[in-house]
N, C-alpha and C. Protein backbone atom coordinates (compact mmCIF):
# COMPACT_ATOMS: atom_id res chain seq x y z
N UNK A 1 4.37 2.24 5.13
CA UNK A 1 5.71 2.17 5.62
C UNK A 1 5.97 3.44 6.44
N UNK A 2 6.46 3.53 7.47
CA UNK A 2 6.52 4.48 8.64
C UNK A 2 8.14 5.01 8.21
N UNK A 3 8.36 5.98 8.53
CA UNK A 3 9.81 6.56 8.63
C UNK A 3 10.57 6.20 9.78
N UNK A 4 11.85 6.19 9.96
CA UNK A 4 12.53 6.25 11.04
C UNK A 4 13.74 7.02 11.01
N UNK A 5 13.65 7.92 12.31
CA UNK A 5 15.06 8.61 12.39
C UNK A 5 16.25 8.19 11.88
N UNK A 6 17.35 8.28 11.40
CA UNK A 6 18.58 7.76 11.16
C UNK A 6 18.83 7.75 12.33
N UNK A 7 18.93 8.84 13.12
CA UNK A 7 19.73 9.19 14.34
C UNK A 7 19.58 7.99 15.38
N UNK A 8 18.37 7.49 15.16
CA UNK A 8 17.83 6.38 16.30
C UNK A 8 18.39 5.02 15.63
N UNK A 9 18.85 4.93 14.80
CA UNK A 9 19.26 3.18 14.73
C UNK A 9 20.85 3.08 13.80
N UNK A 10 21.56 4.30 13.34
CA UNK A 10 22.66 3.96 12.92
C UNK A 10 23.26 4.99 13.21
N UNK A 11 25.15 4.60 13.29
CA UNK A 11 26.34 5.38 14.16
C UNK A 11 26.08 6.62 13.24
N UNK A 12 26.61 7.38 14.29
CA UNK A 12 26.97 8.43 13.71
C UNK A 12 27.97 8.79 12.24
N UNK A 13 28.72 7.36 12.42
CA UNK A 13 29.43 7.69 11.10
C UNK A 13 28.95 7.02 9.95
N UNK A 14 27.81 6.74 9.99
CA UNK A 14 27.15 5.97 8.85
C UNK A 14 26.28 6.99 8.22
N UNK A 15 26.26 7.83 8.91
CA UNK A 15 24.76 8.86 9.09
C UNK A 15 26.16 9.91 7.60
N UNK A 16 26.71 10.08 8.46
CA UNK A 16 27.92 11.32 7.97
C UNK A 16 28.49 10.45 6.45
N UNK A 17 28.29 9.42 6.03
CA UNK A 17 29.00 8.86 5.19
C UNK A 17 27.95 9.07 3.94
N UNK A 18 26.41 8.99 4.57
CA UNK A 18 25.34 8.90 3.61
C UNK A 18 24.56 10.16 3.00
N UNK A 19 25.42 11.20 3.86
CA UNK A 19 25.01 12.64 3.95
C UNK A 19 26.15 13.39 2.83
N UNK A 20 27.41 12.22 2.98
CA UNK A 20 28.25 12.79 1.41
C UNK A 20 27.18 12.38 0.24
N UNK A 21 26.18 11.27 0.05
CA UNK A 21 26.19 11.29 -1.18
C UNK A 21 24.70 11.82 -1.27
N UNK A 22 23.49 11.68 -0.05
CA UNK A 22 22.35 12.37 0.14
C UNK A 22 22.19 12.93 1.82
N UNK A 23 21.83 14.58 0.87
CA UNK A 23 22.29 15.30 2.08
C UNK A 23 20.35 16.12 2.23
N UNK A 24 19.76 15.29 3.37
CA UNK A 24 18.62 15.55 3.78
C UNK A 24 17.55 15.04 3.06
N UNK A 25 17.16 14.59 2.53
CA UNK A 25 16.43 13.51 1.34
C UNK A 25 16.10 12.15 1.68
N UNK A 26 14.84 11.37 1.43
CA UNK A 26 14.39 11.00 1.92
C UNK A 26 15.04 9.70 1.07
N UNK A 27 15.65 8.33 1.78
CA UNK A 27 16.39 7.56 1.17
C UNK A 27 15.45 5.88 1.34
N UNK A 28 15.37 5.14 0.17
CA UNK A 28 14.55 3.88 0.81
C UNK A 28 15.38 2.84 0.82
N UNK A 29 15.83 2.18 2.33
CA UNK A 29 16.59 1.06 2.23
C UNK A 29 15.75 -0.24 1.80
N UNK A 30 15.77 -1.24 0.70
CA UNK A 30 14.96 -1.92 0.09
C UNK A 30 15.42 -3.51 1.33
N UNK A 31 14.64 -4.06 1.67
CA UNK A 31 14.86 -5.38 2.18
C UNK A 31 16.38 -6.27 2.04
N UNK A 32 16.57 -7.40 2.71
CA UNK A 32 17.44 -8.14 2.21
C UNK A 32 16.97 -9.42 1.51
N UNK A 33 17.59 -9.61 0.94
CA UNK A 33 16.91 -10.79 -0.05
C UNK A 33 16.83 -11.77 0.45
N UNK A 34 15.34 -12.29 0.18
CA UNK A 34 15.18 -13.64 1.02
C UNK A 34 14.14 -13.04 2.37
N UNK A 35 13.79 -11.57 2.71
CA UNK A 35 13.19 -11.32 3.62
C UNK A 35 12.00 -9.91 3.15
N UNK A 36 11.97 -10.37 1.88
CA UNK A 36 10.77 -9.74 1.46
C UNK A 36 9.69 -10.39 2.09
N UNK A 37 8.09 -9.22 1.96
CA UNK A 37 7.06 -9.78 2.65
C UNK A 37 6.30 -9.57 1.20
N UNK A 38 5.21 -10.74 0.70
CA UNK A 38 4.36 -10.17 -0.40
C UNK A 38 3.45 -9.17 -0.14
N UNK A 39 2.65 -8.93 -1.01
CA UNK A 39 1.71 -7.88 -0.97
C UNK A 39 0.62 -7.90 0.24
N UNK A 40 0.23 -7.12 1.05
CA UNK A 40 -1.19 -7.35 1.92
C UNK A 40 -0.54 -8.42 3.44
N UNK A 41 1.03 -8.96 3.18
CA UNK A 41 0.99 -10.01 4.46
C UNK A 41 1.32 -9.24 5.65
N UNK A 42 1.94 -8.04 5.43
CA UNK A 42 2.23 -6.99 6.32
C UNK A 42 0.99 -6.62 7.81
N UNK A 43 0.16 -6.25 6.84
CA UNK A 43 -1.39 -5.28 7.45
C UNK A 43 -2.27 -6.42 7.16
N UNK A 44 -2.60 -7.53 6.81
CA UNK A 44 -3.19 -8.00 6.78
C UNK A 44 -4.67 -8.03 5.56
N UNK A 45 -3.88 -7.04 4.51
CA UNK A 45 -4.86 -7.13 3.69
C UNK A 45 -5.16 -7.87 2.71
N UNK A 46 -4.54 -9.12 2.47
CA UNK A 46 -4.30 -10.04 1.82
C UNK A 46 -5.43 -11.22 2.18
N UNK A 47 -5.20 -11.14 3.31
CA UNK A 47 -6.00 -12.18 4.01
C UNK A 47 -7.70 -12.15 4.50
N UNK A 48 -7.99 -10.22 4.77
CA UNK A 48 -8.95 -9.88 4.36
C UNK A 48 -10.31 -10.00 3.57
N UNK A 49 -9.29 -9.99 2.16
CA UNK A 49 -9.71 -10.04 0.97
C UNK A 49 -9.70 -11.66 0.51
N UNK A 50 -9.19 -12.49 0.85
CA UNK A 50 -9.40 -13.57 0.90
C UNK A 50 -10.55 -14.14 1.79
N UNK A 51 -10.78 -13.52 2.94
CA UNK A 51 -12.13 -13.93 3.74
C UNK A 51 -13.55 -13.33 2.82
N UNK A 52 -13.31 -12.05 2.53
CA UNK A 52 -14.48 -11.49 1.54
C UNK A 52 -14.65 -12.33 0.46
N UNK A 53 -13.89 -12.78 0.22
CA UNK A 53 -13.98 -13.70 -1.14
C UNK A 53 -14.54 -14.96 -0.95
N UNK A 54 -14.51 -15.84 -0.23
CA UNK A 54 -14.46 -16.81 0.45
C UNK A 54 -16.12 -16.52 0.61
N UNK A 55 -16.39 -15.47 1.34
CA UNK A 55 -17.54 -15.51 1.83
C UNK A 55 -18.56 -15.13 0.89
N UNK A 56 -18.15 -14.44 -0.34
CA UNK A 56 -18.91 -13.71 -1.70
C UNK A 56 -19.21 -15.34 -2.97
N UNK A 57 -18.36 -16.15 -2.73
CA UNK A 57 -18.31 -17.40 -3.26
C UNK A 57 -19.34 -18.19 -2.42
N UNK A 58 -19.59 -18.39 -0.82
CA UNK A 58 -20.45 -18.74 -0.18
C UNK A 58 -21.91 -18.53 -0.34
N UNK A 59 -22.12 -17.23 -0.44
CA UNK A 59 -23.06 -16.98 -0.71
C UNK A 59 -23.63 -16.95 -1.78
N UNK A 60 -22.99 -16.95 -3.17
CA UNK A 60 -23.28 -16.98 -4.46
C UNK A 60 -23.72 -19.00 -4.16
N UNK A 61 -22.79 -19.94 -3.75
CA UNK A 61 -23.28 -21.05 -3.89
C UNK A 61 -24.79 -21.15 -3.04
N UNK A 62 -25.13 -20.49 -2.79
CA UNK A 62 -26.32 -20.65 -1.52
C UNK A 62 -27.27 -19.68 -2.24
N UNK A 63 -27.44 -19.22 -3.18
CA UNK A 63 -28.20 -18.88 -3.96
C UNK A 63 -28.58 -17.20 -4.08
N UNK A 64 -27.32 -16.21 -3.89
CA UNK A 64 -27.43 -15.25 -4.03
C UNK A 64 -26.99 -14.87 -5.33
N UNK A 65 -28.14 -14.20 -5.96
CA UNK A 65 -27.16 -13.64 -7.12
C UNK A 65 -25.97 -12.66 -7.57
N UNK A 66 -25.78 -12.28 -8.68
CA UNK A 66 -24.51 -11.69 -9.07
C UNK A 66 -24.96 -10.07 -8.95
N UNK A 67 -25.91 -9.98 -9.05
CA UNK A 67 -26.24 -8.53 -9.31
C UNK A 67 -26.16 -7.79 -7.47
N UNK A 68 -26.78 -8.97 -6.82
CA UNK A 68 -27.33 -8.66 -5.14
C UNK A 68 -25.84 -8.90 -4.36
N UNK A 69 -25.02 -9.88 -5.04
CA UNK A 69 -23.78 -9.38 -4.32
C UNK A 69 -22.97 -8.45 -4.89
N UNK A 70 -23.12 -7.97 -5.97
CA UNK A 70 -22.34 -6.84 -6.47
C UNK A 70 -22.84 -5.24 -5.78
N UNK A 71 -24.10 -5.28 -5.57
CA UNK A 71 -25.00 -4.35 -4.62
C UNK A 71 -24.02 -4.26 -2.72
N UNK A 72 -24.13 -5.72 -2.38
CA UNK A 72 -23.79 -5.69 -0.84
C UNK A 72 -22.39 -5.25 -0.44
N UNK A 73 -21.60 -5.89 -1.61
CA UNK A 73 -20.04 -5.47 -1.58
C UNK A 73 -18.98 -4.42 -2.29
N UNK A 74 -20.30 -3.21 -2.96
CA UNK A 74 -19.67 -2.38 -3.57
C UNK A 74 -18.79 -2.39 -4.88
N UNK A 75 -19.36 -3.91 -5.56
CA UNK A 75 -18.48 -4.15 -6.63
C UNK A 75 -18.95 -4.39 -7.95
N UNK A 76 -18.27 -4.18 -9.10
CA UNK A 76 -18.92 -4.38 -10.34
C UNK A 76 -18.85 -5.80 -10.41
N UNK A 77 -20.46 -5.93 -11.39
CA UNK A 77 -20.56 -7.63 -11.42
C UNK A 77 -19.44 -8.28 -12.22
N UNK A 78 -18.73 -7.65 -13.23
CA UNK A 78 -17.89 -8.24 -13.56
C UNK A 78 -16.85 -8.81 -12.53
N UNK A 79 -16.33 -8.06 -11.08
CA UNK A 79 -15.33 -8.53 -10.34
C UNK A 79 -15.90 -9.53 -9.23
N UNK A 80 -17.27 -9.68 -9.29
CA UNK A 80 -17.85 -10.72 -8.88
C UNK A 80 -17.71 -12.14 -9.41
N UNK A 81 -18.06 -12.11 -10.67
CA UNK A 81 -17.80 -12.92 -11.25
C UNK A 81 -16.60 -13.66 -11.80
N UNK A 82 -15.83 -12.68 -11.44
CA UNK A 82 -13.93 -13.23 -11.78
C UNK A 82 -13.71 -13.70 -10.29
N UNK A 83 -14.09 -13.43 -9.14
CA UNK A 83 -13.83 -14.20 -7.86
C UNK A 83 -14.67 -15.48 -7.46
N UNK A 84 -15.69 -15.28 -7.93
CA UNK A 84 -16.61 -16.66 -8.10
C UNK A 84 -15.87 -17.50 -8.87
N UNK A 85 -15.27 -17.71 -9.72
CA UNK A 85 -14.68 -18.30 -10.92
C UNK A 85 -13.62 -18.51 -10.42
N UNK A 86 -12.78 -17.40 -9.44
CA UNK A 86 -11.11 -18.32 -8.98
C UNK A 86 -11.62 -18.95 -7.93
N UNK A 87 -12.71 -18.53 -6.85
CA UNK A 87 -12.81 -19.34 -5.90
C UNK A 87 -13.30 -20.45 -6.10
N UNK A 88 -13.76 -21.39 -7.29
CA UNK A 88 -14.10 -22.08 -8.08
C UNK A 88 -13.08 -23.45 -7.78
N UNK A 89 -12.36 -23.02 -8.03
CA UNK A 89 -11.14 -23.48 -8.24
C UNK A 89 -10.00 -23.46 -7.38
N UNK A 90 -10.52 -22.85 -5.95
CA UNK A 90 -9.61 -23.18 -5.03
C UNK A 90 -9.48 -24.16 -4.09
């Protein structure tokens, strides 16, 4: 999440109203409801990780083992095996 000036997107008297109750402090305006984004849909890491998966399930059906994809993708065989198992089922 990037910062943005106050100065650049609200009046001056909004700025002065928010400075009575935080004065220089870093404030987080939370979404409006109904316009939340889930996790990863932002940056795209959601979807990522869904292609790795996709493709770690591929290759396990095509006869790679658990140990040789836990080697290629930096992962313990246990989290191999819990994505083999949901992609199972997708």
């Amino acid at each position: 999440m990037a910062y943005i000036k106050a100065e650049t997107v609200l009046p001056d008297e909004v700025i002065k109203i928010i400075q009575k109750y935080i004065d220089g402090e870093c404030l987080y305006i939370p979404r409006k409801d109904g316009e939340k984004k889930s996790w990863g849909e932002k940056n795209g890491t959601r979807r990522s990780l869904k292609e790795r998966n996709r493709c770690i399930f591929n290759k396990y059906s095509n006869g790679y083992s658990v140990s040789k994809l836990s080697e290629e993708y930096y992962l313990s065989e246990k989290s191999i095996r819990r994505i083999i198992s949901s992609e199972k089922y997708n």
